[in-house]
Protein backbone atom coordinates (compact mmCIF):
# COMPACT_ATOMS: atom_id res chain seq x y z
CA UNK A 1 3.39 -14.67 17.52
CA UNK A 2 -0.29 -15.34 18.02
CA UNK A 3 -2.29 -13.28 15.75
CA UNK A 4 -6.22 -12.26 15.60
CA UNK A 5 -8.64 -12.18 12.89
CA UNK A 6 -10.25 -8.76 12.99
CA UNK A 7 -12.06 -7.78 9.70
CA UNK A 8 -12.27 -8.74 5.82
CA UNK A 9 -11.95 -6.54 3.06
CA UNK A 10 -12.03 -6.72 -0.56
CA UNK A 11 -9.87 -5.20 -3.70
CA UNK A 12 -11.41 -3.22 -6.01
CA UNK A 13 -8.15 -2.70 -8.42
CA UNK A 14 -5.19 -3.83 -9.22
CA UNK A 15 -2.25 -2.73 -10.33
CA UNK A 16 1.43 -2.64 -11.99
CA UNK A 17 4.06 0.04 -12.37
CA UNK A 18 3.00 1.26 -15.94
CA UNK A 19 5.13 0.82 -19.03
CA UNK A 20 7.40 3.83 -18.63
CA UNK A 21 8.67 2.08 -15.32
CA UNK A 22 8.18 5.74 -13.12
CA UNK A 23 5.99 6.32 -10.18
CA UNK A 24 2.27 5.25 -11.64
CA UNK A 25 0.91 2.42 -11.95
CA UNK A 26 -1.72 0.79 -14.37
CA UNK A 27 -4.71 -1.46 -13.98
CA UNK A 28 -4.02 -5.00 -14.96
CA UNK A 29 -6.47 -8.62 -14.91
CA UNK A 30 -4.20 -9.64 -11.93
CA UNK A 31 -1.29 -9.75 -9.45
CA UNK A 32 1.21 -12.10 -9.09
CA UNK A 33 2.96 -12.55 -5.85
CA UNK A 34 6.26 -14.60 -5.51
CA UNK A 35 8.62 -14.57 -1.97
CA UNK A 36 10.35 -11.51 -3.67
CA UNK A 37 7.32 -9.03 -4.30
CA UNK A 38 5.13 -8.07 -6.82
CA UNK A 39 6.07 -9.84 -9.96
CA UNK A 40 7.10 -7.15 -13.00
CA UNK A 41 6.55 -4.11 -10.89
CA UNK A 42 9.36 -1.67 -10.34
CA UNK A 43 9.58 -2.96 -6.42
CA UNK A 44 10.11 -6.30 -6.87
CA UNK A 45 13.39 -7.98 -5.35
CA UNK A 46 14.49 -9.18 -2.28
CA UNK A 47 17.19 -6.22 -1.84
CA UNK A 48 16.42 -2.14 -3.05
CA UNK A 49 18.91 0.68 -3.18
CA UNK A 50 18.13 2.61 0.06
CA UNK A 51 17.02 5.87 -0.57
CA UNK A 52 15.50 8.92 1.30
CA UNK A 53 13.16 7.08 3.68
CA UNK A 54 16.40 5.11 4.82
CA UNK A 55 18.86 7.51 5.81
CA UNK A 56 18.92 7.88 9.43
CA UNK A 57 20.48 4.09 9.39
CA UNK A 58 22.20 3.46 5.54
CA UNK A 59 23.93 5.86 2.79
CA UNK A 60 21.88 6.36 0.28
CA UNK A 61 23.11 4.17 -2.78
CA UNK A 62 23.55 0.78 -0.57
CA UNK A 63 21.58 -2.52 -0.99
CA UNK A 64 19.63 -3.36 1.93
CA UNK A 65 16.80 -6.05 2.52
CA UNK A 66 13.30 -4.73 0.94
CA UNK A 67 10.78 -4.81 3.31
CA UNK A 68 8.55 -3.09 0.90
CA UNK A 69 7.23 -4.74 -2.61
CA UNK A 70 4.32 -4.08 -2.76
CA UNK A 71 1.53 -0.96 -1.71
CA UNK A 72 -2.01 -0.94 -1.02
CA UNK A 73 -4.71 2.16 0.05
CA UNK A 74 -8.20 1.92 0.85
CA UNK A 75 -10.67 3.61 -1.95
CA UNK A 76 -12.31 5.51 1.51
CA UNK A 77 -8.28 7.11 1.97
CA UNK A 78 -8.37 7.80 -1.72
CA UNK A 79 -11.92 9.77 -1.51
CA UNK A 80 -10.56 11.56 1.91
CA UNK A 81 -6.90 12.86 0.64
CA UNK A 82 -8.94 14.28 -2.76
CA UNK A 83 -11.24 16.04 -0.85
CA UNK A 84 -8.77 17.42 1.04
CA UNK A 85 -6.81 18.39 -1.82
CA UNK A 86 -9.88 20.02 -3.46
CA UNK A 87 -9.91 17.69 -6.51
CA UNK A 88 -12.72 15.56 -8.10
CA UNK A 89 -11.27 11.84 -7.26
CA UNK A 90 -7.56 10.90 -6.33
CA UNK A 91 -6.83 7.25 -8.36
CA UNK A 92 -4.56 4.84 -7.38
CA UNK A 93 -2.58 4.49 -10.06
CA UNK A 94 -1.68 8.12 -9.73
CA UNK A 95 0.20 8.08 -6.87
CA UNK A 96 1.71 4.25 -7.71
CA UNK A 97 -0.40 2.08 -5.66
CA UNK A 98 -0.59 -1.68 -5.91
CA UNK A 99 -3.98 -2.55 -4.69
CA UNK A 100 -6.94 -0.61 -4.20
CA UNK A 101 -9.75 -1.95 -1.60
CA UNK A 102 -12.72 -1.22 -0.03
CA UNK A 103 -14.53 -2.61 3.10
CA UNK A 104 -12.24 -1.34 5.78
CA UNK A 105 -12.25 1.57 7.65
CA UNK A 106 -8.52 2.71 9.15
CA UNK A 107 -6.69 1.22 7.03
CA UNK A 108 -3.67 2.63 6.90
CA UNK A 109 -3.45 2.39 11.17
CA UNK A 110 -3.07 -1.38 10.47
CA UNK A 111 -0.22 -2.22 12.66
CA UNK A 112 3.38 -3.54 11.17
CA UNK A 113 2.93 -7.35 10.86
CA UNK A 114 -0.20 -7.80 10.23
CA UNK A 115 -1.01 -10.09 7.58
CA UNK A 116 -3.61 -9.49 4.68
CA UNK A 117 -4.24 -13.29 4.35
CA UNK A 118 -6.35 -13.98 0.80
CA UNK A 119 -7.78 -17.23 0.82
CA UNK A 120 -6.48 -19.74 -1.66
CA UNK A 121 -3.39 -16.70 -2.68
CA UNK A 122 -1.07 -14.62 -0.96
CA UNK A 123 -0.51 -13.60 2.77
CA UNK A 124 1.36 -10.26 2.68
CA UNK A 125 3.10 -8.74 5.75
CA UNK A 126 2.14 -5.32 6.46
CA UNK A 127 5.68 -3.65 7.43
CA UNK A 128 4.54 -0.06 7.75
CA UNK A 129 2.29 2.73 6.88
CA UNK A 130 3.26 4.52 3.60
CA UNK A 131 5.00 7.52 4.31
CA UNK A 132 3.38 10.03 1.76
CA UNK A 133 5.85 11.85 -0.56
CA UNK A 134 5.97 14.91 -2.93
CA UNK A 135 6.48 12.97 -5.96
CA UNK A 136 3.10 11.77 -6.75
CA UNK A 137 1.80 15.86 -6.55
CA UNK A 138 2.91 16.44 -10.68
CA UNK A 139 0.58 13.02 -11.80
CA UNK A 140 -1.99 14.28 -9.81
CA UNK A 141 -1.60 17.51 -11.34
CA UNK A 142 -1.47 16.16 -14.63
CA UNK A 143 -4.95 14.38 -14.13
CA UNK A 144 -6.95 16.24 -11.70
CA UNK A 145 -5.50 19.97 -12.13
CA UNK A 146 -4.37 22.03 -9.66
CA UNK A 147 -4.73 21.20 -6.15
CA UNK A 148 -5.13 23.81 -2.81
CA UNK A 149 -3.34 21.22 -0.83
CA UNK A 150 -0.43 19.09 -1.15
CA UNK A 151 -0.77 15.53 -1.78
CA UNK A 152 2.49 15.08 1.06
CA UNK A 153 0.63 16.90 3.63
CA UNK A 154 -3.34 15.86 2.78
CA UNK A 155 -2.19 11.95 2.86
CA UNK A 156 -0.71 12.53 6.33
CA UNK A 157 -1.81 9.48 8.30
CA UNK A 158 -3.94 7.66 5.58
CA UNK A 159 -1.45 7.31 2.36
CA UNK A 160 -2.11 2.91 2.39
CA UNK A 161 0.61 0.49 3.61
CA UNK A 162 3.83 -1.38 2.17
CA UNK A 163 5.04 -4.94 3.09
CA UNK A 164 6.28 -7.76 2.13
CA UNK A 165 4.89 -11.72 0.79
CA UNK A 166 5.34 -14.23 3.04
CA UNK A 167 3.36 -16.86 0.68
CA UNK A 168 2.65 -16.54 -2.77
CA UNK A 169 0.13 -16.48 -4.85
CA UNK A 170 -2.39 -14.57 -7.12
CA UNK A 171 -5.02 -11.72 -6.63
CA UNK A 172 -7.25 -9.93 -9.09
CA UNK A 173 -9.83 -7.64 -9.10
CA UNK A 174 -12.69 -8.62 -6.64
CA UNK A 175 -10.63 -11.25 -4.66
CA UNK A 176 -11.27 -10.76 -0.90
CA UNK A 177 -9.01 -11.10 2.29
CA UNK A 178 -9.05 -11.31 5.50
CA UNK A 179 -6.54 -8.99 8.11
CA UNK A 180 -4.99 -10.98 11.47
CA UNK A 181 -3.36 -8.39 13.88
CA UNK A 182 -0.86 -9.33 16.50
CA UNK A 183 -2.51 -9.61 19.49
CA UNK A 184 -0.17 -7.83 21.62
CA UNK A 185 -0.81 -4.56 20.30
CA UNK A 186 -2.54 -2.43 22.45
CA UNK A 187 -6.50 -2.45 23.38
CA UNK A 188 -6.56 1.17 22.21
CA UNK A 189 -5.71 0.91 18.82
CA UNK A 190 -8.98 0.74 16.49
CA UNK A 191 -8.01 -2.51 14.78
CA UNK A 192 -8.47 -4.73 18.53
CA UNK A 193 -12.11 -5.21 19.49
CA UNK A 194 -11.57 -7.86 22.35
């Protein structure tokens, strides 16, 4: 697969499921990425239980290969889905994201298998756009008050992306990265410019 450097971008947090081991996330100094995930968070591991999102294909209660360790939004996404929702600011950790980062515009339309290459860390797949969910709505709730929109239907279309690590490495807070799109996707999606 050839694949073309389009854009850089930069993260702003980072984060770890919290110690309760639910949904949210907390901020931590940095991120460790091993060819199984995100190191200590409640997605790590080559295999997961399917589940909801997998049940046009598996039973729910099976192992099947995790194509999804880790999550990342864009802080623009996270300032668009609040203001949708009526509420002062939408966090990250809220709705259990792994990274937070800022510089890119779209970025939840970044195709499947793209990589989010960090020099001198990880390169991490991008496998799909992150379907949103109701679960996040009660944290949200809990932090923000009421909403007069649903977080499931106000992330519609820009909720981040989940992959998986194809080499290891660190990231903390600050560490930029650079996103390579296969080049065979179409001229009319925004991420190819030539």
């Amino acid at each position: 697969m050839t694949l073309k450097k389009t854009t850089e971008g930069q993260v702003s947090s980072t984060l770890i499921t919290a110690a309760d081991g639910g949904l949210c996330t907390s901020e931590c100094d940095q991120l460790s990425f091993d060819l199984n995930g995100l190191v200590n968070d409640r997605h790590y591991g080559n295999t997961k239980i399917s589940g909801g999102r997998d049940t046009q294909l598996y039973k729910r209660g099976i192992p099947i290969k995790n194509h999804r360790p880790w999550s990342a939004i864009s802080q623009s996404e996270l300032i668009s889905i609040a203001k949708a929702m009526e509420i002062e600011e939408l966090r990250g950790e809220w709705i259990g994201a792994n990274l937070v980062v800022n510089g890119i515009d779209h970025f939840s339309q970044i195709p499947p298998l793209s990589r989010l290459v960090f020099e001198g860390g990880p390169v991490l797949v991008v496998y799909e756009e992150n379907a949103p969910c109701r679960f996040p709505q009660p944290h949200i709730e809990a932090n923000a008050g009421k909403t007069s929109k649903a977080f499931s239907s106000a992330a519609r279309g820009q909720r981040g992306l989940v992959g998986w690590v194809e080499k290891e490495g660190k990231v903390k807070n600050g560490s930029t990265f650079s996103v390579w799109i296969p080049s065979y996707y179409s001229k009319s999606n925004p991420w190819i410019t030539a």
